[in-house]
PDB file of N, CA and C in Angstrom:
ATOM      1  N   UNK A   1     -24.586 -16.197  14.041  1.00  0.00           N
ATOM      2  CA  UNK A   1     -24.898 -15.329  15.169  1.00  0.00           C
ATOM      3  C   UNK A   1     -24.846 -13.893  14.675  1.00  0.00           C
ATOM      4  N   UNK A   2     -26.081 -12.905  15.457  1.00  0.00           N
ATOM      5  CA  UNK A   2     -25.691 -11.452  14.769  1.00  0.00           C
ATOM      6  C   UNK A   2     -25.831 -11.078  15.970  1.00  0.00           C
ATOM      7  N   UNK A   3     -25.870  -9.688  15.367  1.00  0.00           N
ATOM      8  CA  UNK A   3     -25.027  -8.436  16.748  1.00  0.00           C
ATOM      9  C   UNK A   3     -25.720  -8.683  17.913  1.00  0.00           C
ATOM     10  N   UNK A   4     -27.515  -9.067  17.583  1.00  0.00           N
ATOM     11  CA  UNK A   4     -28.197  -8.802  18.893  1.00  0.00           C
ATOM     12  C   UNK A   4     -27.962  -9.837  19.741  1.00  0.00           C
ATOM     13  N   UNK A   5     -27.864 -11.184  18.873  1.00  0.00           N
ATOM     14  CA  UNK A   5     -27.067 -12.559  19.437  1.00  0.00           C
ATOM     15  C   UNK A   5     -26.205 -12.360  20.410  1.00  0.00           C
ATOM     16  N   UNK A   6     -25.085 -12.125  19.789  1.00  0.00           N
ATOM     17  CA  UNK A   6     -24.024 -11.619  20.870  1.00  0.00           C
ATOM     18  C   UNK A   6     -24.072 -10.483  21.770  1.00  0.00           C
ATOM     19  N   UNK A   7     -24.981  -9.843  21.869  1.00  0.00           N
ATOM     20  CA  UNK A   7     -25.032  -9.134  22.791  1.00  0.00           C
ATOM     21  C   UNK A   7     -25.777  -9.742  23.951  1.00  0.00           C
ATOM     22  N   UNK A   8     -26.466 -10.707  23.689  1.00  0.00           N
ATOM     23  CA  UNK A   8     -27.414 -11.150  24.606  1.00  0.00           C
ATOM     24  C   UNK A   8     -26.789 -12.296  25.224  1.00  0.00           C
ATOM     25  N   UNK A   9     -25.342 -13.037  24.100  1.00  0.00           N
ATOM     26  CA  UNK A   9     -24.945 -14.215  25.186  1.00  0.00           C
ATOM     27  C   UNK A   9     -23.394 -13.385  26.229  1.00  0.00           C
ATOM     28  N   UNK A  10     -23.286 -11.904  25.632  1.00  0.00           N
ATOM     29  CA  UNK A  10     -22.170 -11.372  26.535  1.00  0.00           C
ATOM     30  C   UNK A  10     -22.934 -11.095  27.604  1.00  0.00           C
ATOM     31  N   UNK A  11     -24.350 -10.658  27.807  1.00  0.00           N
ATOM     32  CA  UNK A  11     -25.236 -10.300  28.781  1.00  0.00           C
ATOM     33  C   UNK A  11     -25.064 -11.456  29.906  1.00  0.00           C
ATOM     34  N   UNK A  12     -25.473 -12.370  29.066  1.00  0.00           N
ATOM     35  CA  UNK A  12     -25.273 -13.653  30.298  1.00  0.00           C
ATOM     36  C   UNK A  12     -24.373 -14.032  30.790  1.00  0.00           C
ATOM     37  N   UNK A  13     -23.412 -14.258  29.678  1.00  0.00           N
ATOM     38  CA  UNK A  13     -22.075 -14.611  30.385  1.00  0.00           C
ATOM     39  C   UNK A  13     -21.264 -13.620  31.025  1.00  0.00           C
ATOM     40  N   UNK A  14     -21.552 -12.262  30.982  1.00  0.00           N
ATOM     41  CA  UNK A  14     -20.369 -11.375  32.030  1.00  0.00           C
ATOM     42  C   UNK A  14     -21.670 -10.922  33.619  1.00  0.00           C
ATOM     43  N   UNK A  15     -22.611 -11.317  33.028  1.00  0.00           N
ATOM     44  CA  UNK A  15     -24.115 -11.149  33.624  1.00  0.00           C
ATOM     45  C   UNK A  15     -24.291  -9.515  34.161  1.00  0.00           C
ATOM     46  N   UNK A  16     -24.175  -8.894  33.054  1.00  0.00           N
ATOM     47  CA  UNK A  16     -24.442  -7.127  32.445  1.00  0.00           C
ATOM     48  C   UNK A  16     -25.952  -6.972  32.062  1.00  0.00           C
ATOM     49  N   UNK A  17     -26.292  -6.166  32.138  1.00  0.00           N
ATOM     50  CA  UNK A  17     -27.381  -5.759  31.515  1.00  0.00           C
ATOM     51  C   UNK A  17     -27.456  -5.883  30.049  1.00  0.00           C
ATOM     52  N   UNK A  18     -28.344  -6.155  28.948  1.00  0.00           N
ATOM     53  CA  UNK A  18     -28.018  -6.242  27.513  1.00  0.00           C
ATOM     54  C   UNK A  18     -27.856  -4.980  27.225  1.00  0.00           C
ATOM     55  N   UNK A  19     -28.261  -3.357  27.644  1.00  0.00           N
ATOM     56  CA  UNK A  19     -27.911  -2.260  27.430  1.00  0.00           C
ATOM     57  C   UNK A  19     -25.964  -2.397  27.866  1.00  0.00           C
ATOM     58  N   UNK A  20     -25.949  -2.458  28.535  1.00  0.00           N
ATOM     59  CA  UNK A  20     -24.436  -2.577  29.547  1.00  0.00           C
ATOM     60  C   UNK A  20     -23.623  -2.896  28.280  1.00  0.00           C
ATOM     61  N   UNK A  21     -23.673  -4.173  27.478  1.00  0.00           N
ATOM     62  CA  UNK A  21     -23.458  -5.590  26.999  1.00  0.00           C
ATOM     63  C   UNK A  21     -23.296  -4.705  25.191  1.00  0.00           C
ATOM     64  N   UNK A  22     -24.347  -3.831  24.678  1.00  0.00           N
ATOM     65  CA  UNK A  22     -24.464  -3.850  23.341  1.00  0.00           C
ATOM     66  C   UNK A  22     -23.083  -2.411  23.900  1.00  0.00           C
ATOM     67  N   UNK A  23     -23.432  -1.501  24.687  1.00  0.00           N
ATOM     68  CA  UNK A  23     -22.595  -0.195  24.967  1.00  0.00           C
ATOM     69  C   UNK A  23     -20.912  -0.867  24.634  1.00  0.00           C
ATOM     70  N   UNK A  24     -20.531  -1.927  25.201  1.00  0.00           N
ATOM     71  CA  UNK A  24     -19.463  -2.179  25.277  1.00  0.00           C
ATOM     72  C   UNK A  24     -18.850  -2.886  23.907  1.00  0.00           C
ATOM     73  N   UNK A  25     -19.637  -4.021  23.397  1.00  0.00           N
ATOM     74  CA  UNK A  25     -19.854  -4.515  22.375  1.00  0.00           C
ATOM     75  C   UNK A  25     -18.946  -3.386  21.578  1.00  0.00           C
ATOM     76  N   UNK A  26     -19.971  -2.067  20.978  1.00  0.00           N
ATOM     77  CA  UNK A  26     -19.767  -0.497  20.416  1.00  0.00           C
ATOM     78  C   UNK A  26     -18.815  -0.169  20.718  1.00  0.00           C
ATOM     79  N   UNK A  27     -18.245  -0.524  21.820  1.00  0.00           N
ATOM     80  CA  UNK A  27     -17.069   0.626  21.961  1.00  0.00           C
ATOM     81  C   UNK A  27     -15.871  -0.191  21.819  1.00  0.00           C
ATOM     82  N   UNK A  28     -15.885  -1.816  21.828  1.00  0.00           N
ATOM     83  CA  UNK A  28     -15.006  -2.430  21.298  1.00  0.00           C
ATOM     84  C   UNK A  28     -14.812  -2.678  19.861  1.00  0.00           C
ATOM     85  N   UNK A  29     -16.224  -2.467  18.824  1.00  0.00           N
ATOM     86  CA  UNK A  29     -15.863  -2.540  17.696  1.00  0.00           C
ATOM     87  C   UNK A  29     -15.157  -1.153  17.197  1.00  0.00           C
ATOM     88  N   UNK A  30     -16.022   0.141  18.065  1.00  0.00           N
ATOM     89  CA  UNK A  30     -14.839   0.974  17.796  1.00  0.00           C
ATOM     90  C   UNK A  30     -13.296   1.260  17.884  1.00  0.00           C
ATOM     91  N   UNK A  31     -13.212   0.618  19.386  1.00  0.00           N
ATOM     92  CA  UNK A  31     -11.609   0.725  19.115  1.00  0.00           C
ATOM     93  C   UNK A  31     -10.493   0.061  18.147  1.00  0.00           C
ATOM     94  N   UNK A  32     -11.063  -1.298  17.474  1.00  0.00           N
ATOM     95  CA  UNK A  32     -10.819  -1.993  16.254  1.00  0.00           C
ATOM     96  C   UNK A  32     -10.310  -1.105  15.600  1.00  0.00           C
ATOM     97  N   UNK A  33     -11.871  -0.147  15.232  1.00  0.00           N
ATOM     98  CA  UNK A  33     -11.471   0.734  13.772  1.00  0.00           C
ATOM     99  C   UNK A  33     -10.837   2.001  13.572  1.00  0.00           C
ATOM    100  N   UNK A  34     -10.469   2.135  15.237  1.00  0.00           N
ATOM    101  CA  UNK A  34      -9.845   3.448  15.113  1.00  0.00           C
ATOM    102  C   UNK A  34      -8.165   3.105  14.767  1.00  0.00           C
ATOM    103  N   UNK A  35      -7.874   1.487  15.465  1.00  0.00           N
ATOM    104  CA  UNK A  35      -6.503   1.466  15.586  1.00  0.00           C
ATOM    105  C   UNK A  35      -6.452   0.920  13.854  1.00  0.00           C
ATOM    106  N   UNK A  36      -7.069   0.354  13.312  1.00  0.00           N
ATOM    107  CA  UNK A  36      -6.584  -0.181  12.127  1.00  0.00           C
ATOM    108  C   UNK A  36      -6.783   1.082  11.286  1.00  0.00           C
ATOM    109  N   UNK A  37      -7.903   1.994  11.770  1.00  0.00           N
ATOM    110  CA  UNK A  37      -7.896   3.233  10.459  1.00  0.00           C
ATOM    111  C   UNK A  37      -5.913   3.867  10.978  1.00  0.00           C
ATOM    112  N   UNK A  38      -5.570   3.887  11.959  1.00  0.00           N
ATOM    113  CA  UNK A  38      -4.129   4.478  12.302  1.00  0.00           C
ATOM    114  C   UNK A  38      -2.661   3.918  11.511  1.00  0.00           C
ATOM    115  N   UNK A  39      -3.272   2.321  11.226  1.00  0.00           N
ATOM    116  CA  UNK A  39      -2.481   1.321  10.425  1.00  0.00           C
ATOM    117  C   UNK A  39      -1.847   0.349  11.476  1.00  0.00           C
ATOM    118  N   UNK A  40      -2.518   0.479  12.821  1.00  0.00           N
ATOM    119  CA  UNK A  40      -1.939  -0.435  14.169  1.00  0.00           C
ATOM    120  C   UNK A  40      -2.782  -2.108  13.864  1.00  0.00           C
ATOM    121  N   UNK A  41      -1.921  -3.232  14.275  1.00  0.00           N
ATOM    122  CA  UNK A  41      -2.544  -4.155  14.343  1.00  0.00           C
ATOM    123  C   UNK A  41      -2.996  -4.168  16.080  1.00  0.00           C
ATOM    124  N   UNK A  42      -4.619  -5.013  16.083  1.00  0.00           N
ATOM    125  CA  UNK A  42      -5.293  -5.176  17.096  1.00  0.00           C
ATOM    126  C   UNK A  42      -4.613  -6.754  17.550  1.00  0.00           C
ATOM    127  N   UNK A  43      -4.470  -7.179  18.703  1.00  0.00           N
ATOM    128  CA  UNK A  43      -4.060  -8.375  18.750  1.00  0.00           C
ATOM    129  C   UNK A  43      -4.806  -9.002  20.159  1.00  0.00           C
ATOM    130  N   UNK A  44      -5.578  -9.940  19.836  1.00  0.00           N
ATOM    131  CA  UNK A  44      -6.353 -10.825  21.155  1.00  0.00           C
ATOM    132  C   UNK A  44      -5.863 -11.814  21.295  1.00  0.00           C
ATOM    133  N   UNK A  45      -4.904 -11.971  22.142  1.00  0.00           N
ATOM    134  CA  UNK A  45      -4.536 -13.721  22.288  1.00  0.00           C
ATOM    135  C   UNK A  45      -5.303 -14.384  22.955  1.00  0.00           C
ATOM    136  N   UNK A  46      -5.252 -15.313  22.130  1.00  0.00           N
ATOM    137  CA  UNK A  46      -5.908 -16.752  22.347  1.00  0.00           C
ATOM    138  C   UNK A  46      -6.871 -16.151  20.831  1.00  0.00           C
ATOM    139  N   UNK A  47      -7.095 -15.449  20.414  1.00  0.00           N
ATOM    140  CA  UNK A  47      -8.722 -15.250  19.607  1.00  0.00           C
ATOM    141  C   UNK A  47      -7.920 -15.158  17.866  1.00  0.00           C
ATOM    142  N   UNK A  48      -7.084 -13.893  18.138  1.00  0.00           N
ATOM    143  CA  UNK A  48      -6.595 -14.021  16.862  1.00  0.00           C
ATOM    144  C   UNK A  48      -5.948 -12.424  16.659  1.00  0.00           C
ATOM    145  N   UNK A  49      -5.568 -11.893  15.272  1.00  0.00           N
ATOM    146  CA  UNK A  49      -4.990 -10.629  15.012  1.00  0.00           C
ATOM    147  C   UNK A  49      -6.067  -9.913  13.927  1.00  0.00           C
ATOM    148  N   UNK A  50      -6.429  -8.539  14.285  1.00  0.00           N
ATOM    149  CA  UNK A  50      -6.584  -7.893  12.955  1.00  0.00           C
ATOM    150  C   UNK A  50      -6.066  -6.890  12.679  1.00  0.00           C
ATOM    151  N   UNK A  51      -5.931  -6.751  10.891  1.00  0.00           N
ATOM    152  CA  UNK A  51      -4.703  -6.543  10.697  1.00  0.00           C
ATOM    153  C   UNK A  51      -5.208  -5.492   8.828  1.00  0.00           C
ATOM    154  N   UNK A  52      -4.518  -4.847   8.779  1.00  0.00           N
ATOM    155  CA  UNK A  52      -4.399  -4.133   7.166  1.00  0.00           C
ATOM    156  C   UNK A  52      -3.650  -4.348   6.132  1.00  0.00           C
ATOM    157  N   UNK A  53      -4.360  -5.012   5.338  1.00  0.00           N
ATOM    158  CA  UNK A  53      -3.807  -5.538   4.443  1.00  0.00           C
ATOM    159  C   UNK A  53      -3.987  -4.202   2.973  1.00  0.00           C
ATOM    160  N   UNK A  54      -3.066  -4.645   2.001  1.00  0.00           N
ATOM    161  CA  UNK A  54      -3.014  -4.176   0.766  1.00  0.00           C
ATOM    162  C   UNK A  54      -3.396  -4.778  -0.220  1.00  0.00           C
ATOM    163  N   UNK A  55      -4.622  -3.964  -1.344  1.00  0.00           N
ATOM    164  CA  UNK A  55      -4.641  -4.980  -2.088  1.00  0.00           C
ATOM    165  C   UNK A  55      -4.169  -4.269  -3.291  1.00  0.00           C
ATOM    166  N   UNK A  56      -3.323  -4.226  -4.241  1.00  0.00           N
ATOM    167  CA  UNK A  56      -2.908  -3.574  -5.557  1.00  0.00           C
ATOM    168  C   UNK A  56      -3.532  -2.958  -6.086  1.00  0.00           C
ATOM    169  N   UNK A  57      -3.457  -2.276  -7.045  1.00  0.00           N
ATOM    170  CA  UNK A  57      -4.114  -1.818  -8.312  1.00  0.00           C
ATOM    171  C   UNK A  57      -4.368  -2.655  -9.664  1.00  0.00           C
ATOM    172  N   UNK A  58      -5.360  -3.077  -9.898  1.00  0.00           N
ATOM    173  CA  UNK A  58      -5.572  -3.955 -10.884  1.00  0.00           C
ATOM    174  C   UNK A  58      -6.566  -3.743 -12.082  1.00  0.00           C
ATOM    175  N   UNK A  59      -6.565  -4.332 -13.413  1.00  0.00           N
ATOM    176  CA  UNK A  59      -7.564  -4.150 -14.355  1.00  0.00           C
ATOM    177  C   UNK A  59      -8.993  -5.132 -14.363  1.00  0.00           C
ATOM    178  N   UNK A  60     -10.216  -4.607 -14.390  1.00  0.00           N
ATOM    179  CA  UNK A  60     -11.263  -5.657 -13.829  1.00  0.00           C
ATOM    180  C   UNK A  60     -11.997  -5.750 -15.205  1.00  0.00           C
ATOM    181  N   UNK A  61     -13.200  -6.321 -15.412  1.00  0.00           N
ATOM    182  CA  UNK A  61     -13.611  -6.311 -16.424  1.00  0.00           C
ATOM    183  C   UNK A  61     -15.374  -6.011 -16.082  1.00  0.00           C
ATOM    184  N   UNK A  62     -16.016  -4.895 -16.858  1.00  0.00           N
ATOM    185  CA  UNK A  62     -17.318  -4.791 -16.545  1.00  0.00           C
ATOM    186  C   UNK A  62     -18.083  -6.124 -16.938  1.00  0.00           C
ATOM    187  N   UNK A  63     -18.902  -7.049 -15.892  1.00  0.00           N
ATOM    188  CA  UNK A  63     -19.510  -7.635 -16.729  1.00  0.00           C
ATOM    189  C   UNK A  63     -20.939  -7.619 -17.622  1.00  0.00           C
ATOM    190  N   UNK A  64     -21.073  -6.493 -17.470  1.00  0.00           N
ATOM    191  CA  UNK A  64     -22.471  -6.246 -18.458  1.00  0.00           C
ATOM    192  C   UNK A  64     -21.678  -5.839 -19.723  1.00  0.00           C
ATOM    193  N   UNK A  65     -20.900  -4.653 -19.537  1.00  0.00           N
ATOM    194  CA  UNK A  65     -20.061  -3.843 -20.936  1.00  0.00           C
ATOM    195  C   UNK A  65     -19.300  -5.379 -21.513  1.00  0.00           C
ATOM    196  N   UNK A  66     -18.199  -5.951 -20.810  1.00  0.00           N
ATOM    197  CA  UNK A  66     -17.104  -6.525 -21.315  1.00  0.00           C
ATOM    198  C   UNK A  66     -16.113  -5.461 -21.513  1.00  0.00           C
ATOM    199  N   UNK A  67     -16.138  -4.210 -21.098  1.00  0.00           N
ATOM    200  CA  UNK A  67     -15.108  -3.187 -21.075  1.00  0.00           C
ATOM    201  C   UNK A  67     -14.953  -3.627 -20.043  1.00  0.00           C
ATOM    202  N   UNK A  68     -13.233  -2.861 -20.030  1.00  0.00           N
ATOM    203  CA  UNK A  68     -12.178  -3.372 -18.893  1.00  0.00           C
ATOM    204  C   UNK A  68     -12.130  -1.736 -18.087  1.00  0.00           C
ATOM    205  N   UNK A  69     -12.107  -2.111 -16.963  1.00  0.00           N
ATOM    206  CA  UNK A  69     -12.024  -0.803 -15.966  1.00  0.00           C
ATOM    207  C   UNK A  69     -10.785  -1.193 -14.958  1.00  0.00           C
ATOM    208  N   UNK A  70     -10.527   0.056 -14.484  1.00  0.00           N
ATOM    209  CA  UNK A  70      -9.102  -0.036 -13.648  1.00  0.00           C
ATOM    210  C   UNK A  70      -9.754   0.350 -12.396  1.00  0.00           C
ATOM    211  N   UNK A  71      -9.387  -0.837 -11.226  1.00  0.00           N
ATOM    212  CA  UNK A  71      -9.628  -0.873  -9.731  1.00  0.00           C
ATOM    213  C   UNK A  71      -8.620  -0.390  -9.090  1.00  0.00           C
ATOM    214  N   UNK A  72      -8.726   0.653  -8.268  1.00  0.00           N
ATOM    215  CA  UNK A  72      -7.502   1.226  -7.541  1.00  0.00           C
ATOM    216  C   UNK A  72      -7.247   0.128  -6.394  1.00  0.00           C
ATOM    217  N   UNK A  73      -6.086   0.777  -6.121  1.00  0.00           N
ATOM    218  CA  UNK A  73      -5.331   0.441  -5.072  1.00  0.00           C
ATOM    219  C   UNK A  73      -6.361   0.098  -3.531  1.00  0.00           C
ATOM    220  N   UNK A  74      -6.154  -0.580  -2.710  1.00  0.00           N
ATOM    221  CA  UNK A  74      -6.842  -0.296  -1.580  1.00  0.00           C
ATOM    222  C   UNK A  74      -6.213  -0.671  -0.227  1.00  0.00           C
ATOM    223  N   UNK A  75      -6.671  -0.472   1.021  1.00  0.00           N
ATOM    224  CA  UNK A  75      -6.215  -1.095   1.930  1.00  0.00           C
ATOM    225  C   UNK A  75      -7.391  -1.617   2.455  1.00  0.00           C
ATOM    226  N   UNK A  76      -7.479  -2.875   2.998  1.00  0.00           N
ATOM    227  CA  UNK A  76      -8.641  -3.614   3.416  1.00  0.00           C
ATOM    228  C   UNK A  76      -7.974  -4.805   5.042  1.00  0.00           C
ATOM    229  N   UNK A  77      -9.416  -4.301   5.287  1.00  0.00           N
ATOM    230  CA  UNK A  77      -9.200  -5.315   6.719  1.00  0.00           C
ATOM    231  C   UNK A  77      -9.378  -6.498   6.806  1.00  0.00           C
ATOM    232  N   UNK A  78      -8.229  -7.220   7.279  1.00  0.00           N
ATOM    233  CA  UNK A  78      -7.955  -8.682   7.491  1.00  0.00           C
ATOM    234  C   UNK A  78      -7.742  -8.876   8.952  1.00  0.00           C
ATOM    235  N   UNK A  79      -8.432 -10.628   9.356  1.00  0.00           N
ATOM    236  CA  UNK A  79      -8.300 -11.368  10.196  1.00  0.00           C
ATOM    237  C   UNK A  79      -7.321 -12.592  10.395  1.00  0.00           C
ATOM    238  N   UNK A  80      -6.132 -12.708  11.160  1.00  0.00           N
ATOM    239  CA  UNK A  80      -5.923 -14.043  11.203  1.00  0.00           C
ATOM    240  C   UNK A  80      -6.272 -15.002  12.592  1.00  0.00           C
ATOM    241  N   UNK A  81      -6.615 -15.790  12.332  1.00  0.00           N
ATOM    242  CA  UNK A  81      -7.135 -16.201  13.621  1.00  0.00           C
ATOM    243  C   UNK A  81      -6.287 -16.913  14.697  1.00  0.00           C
ATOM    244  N   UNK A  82      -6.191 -16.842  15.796  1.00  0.00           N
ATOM    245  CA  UNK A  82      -4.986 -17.215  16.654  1.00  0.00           C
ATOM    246  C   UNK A  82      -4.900 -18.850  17.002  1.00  0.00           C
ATOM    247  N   UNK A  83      -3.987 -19.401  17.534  1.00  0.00           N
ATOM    248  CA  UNK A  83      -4.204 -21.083  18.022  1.00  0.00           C
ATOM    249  C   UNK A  83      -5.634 -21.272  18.916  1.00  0.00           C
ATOM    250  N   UNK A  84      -5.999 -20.863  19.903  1.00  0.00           N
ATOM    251  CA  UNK A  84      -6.824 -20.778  20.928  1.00  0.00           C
ATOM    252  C   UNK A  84      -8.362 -20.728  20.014  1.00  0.00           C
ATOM    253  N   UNK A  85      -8.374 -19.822  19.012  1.00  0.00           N
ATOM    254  CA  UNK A  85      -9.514 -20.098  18.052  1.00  0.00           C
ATOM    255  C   UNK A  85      -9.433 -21.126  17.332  1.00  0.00           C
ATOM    256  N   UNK A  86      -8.456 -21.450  16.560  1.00  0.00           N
ATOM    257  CA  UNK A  86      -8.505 -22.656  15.884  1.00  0.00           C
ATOM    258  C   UNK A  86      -8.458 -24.239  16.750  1.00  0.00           C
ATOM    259  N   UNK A  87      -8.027 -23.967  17.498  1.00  0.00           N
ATOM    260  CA  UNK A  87      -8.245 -25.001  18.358  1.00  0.00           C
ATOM    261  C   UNK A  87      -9.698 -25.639  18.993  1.00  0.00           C
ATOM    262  N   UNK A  88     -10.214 -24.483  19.262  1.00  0.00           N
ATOM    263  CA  UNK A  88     -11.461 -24.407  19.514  1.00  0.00           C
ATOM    264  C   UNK A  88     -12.607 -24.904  18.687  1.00  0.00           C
ATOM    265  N   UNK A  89     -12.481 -24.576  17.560  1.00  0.00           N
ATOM    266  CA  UNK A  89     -13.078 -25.151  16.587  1.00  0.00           C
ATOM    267  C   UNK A  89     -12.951 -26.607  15.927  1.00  0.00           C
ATOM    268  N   UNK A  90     -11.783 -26.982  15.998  1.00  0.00           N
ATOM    269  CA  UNK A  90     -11.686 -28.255  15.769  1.00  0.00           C
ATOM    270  C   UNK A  90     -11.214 -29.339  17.016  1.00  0.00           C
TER     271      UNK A  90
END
């Protein structure tokens, strides 16, 4: 499913306009990224958590060169998914 997907089955199912539907969509993926750019976890029960993770500093290896390069540090966004999702699925 992509963005326009879901915008069109939130259309139906909250029965919004698909303008209404993508506006909100936007302003929920924004609030995601404002709280995780802050370092807050987002939490939907029943759906799941997202969350900021760390990933180290590590040595990588070019693979065209075979020289070794150093990958910084990062923080990256993670999902865990809640019972109510996993349930759902299986």
């Amino acid at each position: 499913m992509n963005k326009s997907e879901l915008i069109d089955a939130i259309a139906d199912s909250a029965d919004i306009s698909k303008a209404a539907a993508g506006r909100a969509l936007d302003a929920a993926v924004d609030a995601v990224k404002k709280a995780l750019k802050k370092g807050d976890m987002v939490t939907l029960v029943g759906f799941g958590s997202f969350y900021v993770g760390k990933r180290a500093a590590r040595t990588g290896r070019n693979p065209r060169t075979g020289a070794s390069i150093k990958i910084k540090a990062a923080k990256v966004p993670k999902f865990r998914a809640g019972k109510g999702l996993k349930d759902a699925i299986n």
